[in-house]
C-alpha atoms as a PDB file:
ATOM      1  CA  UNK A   1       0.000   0.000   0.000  1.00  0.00           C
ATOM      2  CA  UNK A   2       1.707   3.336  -1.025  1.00  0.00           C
ATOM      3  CA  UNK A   3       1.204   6.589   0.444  1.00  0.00           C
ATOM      4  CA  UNK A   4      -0.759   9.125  -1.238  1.00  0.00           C
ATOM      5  CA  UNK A   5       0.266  12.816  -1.806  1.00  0.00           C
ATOM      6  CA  UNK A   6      -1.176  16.213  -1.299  1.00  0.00           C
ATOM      7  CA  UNK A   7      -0.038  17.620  -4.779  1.00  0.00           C
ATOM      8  CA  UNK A   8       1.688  20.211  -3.155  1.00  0.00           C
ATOM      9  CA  UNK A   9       3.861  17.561  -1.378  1.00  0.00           C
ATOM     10  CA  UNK A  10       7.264  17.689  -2.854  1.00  0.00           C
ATOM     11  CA  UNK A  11       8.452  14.050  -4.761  1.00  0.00           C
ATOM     12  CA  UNK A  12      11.477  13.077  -2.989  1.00  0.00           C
ATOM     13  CA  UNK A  13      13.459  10.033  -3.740  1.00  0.00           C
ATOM     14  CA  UNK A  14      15.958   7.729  -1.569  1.00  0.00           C
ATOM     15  CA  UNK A  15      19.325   7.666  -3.295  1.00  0.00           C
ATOM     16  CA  UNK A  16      21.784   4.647  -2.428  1.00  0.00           C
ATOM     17  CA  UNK A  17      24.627   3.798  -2.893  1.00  0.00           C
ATOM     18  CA  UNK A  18      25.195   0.206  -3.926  1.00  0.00           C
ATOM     19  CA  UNK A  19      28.741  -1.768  -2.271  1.00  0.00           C
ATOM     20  CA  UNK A  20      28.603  -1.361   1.334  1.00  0.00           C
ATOM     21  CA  UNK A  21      24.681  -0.201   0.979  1.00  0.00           C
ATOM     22  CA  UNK A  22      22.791  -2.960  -0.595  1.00  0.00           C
ATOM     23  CA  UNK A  23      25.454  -5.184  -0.909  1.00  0.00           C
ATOM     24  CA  UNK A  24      28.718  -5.775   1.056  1.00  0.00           C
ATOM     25  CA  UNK A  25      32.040  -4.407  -0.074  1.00  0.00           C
ATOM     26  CA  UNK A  26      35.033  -6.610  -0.463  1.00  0.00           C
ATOM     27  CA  UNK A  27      37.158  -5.670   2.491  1.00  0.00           C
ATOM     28  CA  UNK A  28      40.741  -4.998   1.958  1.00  0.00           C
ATOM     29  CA  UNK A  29      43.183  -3.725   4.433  1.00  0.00           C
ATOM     30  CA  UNK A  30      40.228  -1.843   5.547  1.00  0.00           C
ATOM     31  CA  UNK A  31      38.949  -0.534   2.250  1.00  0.00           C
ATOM     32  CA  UNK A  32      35.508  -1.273   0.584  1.00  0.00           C
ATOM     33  CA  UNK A  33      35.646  -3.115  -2.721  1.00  0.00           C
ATOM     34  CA  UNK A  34      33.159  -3.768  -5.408  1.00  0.00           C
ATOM     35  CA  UNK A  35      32.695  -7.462  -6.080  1.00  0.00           C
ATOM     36  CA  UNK A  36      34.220  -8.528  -9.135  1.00  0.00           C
ATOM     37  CA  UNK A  37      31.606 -10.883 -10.641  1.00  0.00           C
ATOM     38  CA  UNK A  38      27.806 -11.657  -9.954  1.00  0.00           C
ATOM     39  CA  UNK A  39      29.206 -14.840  -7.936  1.00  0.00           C
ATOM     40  CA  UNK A  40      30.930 -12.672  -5.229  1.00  0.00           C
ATOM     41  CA  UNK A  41      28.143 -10.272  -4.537  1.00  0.00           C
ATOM     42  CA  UNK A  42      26.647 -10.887  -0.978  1.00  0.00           C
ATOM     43  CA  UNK A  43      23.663  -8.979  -0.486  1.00  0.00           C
ATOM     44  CA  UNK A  44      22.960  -6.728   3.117  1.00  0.00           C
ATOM     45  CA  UNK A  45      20.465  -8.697   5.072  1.00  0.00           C
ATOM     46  CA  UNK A  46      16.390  -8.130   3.728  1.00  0.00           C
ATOM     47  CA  UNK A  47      17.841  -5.332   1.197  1.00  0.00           C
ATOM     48  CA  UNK A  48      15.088  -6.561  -0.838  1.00  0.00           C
ATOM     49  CA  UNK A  49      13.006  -5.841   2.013  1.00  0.00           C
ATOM     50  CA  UNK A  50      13.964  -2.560   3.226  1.00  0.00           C
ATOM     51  CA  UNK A  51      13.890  -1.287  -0.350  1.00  0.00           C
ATOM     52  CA  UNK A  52      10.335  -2.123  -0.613  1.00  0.00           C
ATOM     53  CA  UNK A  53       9.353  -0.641   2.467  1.00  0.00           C
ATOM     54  CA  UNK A  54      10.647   2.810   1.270  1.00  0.00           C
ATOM     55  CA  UNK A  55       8.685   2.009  -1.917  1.00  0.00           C
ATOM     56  CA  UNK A  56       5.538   1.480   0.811  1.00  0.00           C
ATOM     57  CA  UNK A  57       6.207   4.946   1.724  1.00  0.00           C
ATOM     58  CA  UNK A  58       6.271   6.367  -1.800  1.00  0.00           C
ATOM     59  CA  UNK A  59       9.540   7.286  -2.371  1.00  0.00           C
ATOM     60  CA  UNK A  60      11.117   5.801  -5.690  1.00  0.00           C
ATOM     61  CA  UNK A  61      14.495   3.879  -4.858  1.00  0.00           C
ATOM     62  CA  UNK A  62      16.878   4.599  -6.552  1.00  0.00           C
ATOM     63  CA  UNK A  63      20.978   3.514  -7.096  1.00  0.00           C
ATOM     64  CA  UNK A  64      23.787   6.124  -7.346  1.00  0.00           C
ATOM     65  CA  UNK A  65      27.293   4.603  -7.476  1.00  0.00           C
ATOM     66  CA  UNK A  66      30.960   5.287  -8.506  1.00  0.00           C
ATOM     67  CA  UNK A  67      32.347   1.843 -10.122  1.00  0.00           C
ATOM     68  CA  UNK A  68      35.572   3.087 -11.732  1.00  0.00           C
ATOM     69  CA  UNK A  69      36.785  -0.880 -12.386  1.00  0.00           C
ATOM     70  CA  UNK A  70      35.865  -0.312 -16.021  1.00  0.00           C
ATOM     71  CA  UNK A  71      38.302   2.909 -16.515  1.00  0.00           C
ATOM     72  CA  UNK A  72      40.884   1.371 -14.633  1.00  0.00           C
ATOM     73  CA  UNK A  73      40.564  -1.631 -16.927  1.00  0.00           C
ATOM     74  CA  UNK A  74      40.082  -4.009 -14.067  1.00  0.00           C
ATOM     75  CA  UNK A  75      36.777  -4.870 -15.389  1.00  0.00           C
ATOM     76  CA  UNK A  76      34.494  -5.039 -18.506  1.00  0.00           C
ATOM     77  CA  UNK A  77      31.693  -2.320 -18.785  1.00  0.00           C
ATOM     78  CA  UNK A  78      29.873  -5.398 -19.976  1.00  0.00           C
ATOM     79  CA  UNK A  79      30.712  -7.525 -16.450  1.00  0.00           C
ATOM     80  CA  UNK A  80      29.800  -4.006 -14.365  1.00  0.00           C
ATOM     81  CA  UNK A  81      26.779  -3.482 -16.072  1.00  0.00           C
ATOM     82  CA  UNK A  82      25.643  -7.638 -15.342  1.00  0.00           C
ATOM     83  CA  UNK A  83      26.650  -7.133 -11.685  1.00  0.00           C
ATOM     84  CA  UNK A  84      24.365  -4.468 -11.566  1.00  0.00           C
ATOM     85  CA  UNK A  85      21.446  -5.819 -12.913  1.00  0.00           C
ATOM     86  CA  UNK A  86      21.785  -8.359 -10.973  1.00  0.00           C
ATOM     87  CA  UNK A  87      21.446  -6.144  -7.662  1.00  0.00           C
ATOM     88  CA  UNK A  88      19.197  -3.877  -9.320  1.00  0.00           C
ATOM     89  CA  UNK A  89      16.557  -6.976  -9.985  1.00  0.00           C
ATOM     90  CA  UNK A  90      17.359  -8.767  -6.530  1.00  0.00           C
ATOM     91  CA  UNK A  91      16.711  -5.967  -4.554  1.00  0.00           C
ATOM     92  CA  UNK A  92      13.748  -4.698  -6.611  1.00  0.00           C
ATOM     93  CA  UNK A  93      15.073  -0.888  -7.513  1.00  0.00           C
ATOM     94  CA  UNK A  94      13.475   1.814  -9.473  1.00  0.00           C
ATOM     95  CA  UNK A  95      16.680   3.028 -11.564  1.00  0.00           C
ATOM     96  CA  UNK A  96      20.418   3.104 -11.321  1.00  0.00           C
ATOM     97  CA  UNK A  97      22.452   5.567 -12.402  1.00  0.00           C
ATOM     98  CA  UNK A  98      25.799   4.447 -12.659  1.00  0.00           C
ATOM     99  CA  UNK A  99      29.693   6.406 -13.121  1.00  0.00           C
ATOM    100  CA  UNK A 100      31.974   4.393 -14.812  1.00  0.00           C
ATOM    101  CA  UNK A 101      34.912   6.563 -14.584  1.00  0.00           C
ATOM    102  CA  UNK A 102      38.236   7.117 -12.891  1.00  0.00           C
ATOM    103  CA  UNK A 103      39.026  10.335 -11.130  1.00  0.00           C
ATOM    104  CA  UNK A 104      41.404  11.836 -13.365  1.00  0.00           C
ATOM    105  CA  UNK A 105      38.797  11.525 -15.843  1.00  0.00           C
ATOM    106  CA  UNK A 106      36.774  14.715 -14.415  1.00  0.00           C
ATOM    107  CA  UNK A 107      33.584  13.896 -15.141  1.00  0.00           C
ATOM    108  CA  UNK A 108      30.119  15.325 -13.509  1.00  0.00           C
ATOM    109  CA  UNK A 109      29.068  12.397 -12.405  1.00  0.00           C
ATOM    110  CA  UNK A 110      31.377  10.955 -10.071  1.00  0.00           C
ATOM    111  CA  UNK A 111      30.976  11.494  -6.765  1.00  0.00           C
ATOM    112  CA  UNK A 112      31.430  13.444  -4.627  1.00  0.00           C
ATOM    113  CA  UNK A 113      30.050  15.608  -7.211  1.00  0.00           C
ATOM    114  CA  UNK A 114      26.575  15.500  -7.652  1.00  0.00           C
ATOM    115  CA  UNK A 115      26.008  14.972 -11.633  1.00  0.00           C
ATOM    116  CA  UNK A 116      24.559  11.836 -10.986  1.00  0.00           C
ATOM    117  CA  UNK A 117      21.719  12.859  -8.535  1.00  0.00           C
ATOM    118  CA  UNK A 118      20.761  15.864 -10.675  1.00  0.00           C
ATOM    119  CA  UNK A 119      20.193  13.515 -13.590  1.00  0.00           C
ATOM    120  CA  UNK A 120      18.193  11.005 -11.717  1.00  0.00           C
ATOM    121  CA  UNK A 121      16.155  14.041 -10.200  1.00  0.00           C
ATOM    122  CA  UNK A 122      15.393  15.582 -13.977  1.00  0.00           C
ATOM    123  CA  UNK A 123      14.563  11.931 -15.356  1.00  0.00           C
ATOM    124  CA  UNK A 124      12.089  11.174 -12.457  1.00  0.00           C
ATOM    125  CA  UNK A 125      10.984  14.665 -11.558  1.00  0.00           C
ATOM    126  CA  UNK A 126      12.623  14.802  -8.259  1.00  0.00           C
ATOM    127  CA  UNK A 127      12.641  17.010  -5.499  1.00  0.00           C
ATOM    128  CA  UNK A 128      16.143  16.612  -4.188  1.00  0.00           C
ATOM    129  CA  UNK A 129      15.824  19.252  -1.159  1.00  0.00           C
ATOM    130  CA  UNK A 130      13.078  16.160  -0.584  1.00  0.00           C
ATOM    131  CA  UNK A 131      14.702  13.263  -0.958  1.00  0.00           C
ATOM    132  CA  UNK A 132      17.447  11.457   0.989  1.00  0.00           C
ATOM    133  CA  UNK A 133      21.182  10.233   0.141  1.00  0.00           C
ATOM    134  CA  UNK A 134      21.960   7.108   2.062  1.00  0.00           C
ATOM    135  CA  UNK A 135      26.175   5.789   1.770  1.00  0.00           C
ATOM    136  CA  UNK A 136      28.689   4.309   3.542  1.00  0.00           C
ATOM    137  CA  UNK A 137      31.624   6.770   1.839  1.00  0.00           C
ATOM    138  CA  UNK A 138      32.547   9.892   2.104  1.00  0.00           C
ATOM    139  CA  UNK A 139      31.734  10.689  -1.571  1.00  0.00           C
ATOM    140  CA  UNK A 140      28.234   9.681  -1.066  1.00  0.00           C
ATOM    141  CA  UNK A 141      27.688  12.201   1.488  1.00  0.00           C
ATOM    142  CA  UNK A 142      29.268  14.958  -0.320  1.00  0.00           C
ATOM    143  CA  UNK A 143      27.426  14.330  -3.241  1.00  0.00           C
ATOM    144  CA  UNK A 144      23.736  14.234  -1.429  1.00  0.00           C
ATOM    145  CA  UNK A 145      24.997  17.362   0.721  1.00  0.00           C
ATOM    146  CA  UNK A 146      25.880  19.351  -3.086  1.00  0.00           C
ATOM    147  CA  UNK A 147      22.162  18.086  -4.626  1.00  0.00           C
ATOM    148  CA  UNK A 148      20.407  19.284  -1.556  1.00  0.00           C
ATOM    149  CA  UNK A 149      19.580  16.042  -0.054  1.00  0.00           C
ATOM    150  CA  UNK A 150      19.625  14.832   3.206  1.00  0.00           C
ATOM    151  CA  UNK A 151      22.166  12.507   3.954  1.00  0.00           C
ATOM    152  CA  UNK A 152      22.542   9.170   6.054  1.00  0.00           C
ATOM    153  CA  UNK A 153      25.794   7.499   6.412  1.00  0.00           C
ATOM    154  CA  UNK A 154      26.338   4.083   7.280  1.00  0.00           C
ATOM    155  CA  UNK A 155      28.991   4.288   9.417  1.00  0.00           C
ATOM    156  CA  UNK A 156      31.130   0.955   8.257  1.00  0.00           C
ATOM    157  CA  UNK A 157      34.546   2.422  10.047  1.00  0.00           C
ATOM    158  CA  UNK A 158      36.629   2.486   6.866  1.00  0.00           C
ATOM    159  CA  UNK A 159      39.931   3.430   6.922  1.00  0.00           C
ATOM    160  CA  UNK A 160      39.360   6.497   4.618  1.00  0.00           C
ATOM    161  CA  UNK A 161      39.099  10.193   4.855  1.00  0.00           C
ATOM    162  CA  UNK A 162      35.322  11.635   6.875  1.00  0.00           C
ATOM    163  CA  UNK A 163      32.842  13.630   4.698  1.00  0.00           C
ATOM    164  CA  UNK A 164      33.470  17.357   4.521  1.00  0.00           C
ATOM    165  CA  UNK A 165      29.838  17.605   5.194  1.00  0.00           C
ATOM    166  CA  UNK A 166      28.598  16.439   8.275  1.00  0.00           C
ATOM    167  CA  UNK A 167      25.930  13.811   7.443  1.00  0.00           C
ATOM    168  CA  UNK A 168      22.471  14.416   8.788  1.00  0.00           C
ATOM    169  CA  UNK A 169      22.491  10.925   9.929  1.00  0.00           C
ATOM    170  CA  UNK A 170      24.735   8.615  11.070  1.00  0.00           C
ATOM    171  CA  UNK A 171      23.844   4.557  11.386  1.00  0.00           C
ATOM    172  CA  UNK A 172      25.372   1.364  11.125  1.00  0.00           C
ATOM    173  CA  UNK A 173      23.182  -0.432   8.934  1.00  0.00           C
ATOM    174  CA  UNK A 174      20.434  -0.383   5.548  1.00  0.00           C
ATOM    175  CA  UNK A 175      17.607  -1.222   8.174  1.00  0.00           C
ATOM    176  CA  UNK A 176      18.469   1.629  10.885  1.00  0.00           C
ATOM    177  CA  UNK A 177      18.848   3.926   7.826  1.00  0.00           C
ATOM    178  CA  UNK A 178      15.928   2.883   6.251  1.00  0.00           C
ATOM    179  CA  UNK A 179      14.286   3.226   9.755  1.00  0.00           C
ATOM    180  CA  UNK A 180      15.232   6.806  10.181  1.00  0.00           C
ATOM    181  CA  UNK A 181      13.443   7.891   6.660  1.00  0.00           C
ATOM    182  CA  UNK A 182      10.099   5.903   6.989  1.00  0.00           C
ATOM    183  CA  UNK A 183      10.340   7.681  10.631  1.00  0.00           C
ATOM    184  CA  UNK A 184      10.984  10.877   9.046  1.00  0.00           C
ATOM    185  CA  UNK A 185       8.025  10.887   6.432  1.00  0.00           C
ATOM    186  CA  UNK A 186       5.631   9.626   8.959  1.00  0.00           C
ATOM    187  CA  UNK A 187       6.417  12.883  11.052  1.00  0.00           C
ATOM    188  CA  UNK A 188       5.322  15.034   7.952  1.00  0.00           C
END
């Protein structure tokens, strides 16, 4: 059962990130990893779950991530874009928007910088001052914080830099994140 709208209720969307989100990283001295193939990904517990529960609240679900495997040549755009359908169609998501690139290639849509999340929020008419940016990285909070969102981090203790902006959130898991936002639009 979905929750109706007033029409002047803004559409906001949850944006997450996908390794270390809906499906756990490969840990390496500390560092989150993308898995490599559709055979190493481990899904978070009842992702499929939690993302239908923010569908029961009306907020599209949708996937913003950085896989830069495929400009560093460590993987085929054709393998990336498999092992994302496949956690796109486990986990039952709306859309995925998806950056490919490397840093040095300096590209919009690579997070920390937003590009991504202003795309998703012209394609599905978006209200990103609405809508919610849920990671585990520092990049994925930067790049909510720049679009406007609010932003939940899953706090995974990686052995990498903080956000520059201060999350709104901070949890330790998909279901206390996805907790805080079905909390949040019952308030309103």
């Amino acid at each position: 059962m979905g929750v109706s709208r007033s029409l002047t209720q803004p559409r906001g969307a949850v944006f997450l990130d996908r390794d270390g989100v809906l499906n756990e990283a490969i840990v390496r001295d500390g560092k989150p990893y993308p898995p490599g193939c559709i055979a190493a990904i481990e899904l978070v517990p009842n992702a499929f779950q939690h993302v239908r529960r923010l569908k029961e609240c009306g907020f599209p679900v949708i996937c913003i991530t950085n896989q830069p495997d495929v400009a560093r040549g460590s993987l085929s755009a054709a393998d990336a874009d498999a092992i994302m359908e496949h956690i796109s169609a486990s986990v039952g998501l709306d859309d995925t928007f998806v950056c490919q690139h490397d840093d040095l290639d300096g590209c919009d849509c690579r997070k920390p910088l937003p590009g991504l999340l202003f795309r998703a929020a012209v394609r599905h008419q978006i209200d990103l001052s609405a809508s919610y940016m849920v990671g585990d990285r520092w990049k994925d909070i930067d790049a909510g914080a720049a679009a406007g969102c609010r932003t939940i981090l899953i706090d995974r203790n990686w052995a990498e830099r903080a956000p520059a902006a201060n999350p709104d959130v901070v949890v330790t898991s998909l279901a206390e994140a996805v907790d805080s936002i079905v909390k949040g639009r019952q308030a309103t």
